[in-house]
Protein backbone atom coordinates (compact mmCIF):
# COMPACT_ATOMS: atom_id res chain seq x y z
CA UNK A 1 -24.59 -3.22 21.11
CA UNK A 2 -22.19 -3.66 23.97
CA UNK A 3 -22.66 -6.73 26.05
CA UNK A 4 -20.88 -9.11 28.15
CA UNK A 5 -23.50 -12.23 28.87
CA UNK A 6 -21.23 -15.25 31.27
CA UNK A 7 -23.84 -18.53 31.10
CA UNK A 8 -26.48 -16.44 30.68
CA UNK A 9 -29.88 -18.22 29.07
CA UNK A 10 -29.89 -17.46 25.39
CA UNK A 11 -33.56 -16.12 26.18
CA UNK A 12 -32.53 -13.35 28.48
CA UNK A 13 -29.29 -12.44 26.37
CA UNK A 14 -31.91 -11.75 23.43
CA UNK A 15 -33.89 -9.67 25.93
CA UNK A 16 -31.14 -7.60 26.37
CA UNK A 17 -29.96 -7.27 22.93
CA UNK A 18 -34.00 -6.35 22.08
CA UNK A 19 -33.70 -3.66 24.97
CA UNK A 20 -30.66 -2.14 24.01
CA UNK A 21 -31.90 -1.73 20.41
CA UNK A 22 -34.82 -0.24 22.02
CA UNK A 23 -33.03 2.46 23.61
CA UNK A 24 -30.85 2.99 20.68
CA UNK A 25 -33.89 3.25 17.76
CA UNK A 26 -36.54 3.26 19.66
CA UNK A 27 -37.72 0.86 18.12
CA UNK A 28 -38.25 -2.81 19.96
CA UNK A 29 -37.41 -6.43 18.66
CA UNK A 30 -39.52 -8.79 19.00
CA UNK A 31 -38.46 -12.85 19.09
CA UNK A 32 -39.76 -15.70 17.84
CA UNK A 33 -38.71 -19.35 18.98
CA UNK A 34 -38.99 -22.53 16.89
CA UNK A 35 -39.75 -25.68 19.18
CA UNK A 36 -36.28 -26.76 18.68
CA UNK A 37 -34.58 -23.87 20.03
CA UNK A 38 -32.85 -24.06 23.27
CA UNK A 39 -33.95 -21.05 24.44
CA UNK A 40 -33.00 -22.24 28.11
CA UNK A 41 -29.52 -22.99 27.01
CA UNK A 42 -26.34 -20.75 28.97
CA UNK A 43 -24.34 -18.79 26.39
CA UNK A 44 -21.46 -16.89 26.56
CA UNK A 45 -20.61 -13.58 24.60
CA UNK A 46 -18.74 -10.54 25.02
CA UNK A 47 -18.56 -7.45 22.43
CA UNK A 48 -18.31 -3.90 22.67
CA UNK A 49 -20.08 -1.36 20.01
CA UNK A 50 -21.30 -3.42 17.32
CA UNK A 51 -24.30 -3.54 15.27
CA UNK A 52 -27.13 -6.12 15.88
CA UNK A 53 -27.30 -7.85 13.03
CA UNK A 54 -23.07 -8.59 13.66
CA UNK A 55 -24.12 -9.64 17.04
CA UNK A 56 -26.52 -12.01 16.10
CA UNK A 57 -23.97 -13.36 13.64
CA UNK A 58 -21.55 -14.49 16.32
CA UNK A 59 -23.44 -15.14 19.25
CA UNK A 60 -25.69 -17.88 17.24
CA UNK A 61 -23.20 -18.66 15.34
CA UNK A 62 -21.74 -21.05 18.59
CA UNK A 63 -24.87 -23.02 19.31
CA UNK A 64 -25.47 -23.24 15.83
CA UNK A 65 -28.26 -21.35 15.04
CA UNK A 66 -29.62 -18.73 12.98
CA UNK A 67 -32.60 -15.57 12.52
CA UNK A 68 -34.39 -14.53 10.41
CA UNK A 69 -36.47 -11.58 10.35
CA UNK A 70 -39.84 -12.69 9.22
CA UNK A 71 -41.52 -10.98 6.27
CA UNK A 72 -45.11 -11.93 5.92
CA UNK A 73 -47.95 -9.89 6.23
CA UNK A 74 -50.38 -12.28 6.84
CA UNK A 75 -48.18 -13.48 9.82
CA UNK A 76 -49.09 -11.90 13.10
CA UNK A 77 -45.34 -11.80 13.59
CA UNK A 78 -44.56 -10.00 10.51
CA UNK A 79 -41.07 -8.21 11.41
CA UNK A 80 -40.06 -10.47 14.55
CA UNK A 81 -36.57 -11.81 14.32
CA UNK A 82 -37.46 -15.41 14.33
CA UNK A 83 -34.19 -17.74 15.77
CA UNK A 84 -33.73 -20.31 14.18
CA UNK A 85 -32.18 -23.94 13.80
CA UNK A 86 -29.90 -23.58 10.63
CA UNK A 87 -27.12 -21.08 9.41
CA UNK A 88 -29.64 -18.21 8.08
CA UNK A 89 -28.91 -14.93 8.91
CA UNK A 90 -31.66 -12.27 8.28
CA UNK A 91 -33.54 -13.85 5.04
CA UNK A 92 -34.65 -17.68 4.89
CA UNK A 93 -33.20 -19.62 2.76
CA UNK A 94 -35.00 -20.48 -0.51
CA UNK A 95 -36.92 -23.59 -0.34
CA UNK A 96 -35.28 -25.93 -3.14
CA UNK A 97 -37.62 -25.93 -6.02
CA UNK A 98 -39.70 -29.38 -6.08
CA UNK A 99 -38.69 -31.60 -9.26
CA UNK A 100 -42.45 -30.75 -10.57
CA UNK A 101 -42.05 -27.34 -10.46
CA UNK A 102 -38.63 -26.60 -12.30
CA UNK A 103 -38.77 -24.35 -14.95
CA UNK A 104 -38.62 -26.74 -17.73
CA UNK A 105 -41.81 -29.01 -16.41
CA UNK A 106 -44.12 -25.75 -15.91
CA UNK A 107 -43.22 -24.49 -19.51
CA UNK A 108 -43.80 -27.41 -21.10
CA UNK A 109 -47.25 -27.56 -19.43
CA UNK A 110 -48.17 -24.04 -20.69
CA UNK A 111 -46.88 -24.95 -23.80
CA UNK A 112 -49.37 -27.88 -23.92
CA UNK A 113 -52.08 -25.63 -22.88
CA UNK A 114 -51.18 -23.14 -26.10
CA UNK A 115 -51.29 -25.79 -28.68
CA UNK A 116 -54.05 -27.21 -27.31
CA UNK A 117 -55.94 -23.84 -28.01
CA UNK A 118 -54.89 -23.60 -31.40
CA UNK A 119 -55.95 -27.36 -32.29
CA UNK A 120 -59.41 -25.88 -30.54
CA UNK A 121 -59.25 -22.72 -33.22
CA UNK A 122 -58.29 -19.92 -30.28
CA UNK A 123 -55.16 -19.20 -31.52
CA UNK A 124 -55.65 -15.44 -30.27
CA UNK A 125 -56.17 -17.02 -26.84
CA UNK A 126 -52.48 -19.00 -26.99
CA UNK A 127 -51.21 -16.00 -28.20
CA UNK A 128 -50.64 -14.29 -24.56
CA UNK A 129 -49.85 -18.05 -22.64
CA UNK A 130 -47.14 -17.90 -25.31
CA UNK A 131 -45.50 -14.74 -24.56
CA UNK A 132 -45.29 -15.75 -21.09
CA UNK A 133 -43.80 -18.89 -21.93
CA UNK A 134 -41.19 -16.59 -23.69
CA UNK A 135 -40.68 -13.76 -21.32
CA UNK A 136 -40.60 -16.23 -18.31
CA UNK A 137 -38.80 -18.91 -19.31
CA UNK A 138 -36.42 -17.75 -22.16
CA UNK A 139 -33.84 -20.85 -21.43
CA UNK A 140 -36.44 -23.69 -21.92
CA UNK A 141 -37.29 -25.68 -25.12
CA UNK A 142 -40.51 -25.01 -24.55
CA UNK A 143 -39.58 -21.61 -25.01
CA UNK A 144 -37.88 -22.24 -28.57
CA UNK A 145 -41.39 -23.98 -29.43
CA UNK A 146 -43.51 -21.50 -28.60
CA UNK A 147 -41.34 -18.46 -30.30
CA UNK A 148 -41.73 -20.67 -33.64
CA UNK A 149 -45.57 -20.92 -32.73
CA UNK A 150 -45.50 -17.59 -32.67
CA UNK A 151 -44.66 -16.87 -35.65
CA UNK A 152 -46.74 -18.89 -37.13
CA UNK A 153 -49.61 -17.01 -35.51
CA UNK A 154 -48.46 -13.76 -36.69
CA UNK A 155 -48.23 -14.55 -40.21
């Protein structure tokens, strides 16, 4: 990419930038706005022979913004570069895991499940919600529990 964009509307600069990839790949880029992007707003950027993804990093980097090229196939705009309002650049950041869902909280509720199958005389049936226990959440004291269930099991 070589530009030189003087108060140009962020919109039209990323027109450019998605033409100039076009004619480089052949391949076009498509954008994607949130509501609280000023698209409208004049930027100012100048560079000479650099890759798009470098681009992106410095021209959003002013207004503070970010993209992220979205990765969904159920989303009709699966492989867009969606602009965004935060410092991502090219993968969204991971959602921060809600308190009910860390790793600890889910194990122990499998680990319920398990002995709750044995006390019900299906200990072949806890058997496998055991193993996962294990294999997917080795650092857990449910974990511990269910590896000493296990074994109890096997003998």
């Amino acid at each position: 990419m070589t530009v030189d964009f003087k108060n140009v509307p962020l919109r039209d600069a990323l027109k450019e930038l998605a033409a100039q990839a076009d004619m480089a790949a052949g391949r076009p880029v498509m954008w994607a706005y949130g509501s609280d992007i000023p698209a409208a707003k004049p930027i100012t950027y100048t560079c000479r022979d650099k890759p798009l993804d470098a681009v992106l990093d410095e021209l959003l980097k002013g207004p503070g913004l970010g993209y992220v090229v979205v990765s969904d196939a159920e989303d009709r705009r699966d492989g867009w570069v969606r602009v965004t309002a935060g410092g991502e650049r090219g993968y969204a950041k991971a959602a921060p895991k809600a308190e009910a869902e860390d790793d600890e909280s889910v194990a122990a509720g499998r680990l319920k499940f398990a002995k709750e199958l044995i006390d019900g005389g299906k200990a072949n049936q806890a058997k496998p919600v055991l193993l996962v226990i294990t294999k997917k959440y080795p650092n857990t004291k449910a974990a511990a529990e269910a590896k000493e269930l296990l074994g109890k099991i096997d003998k």
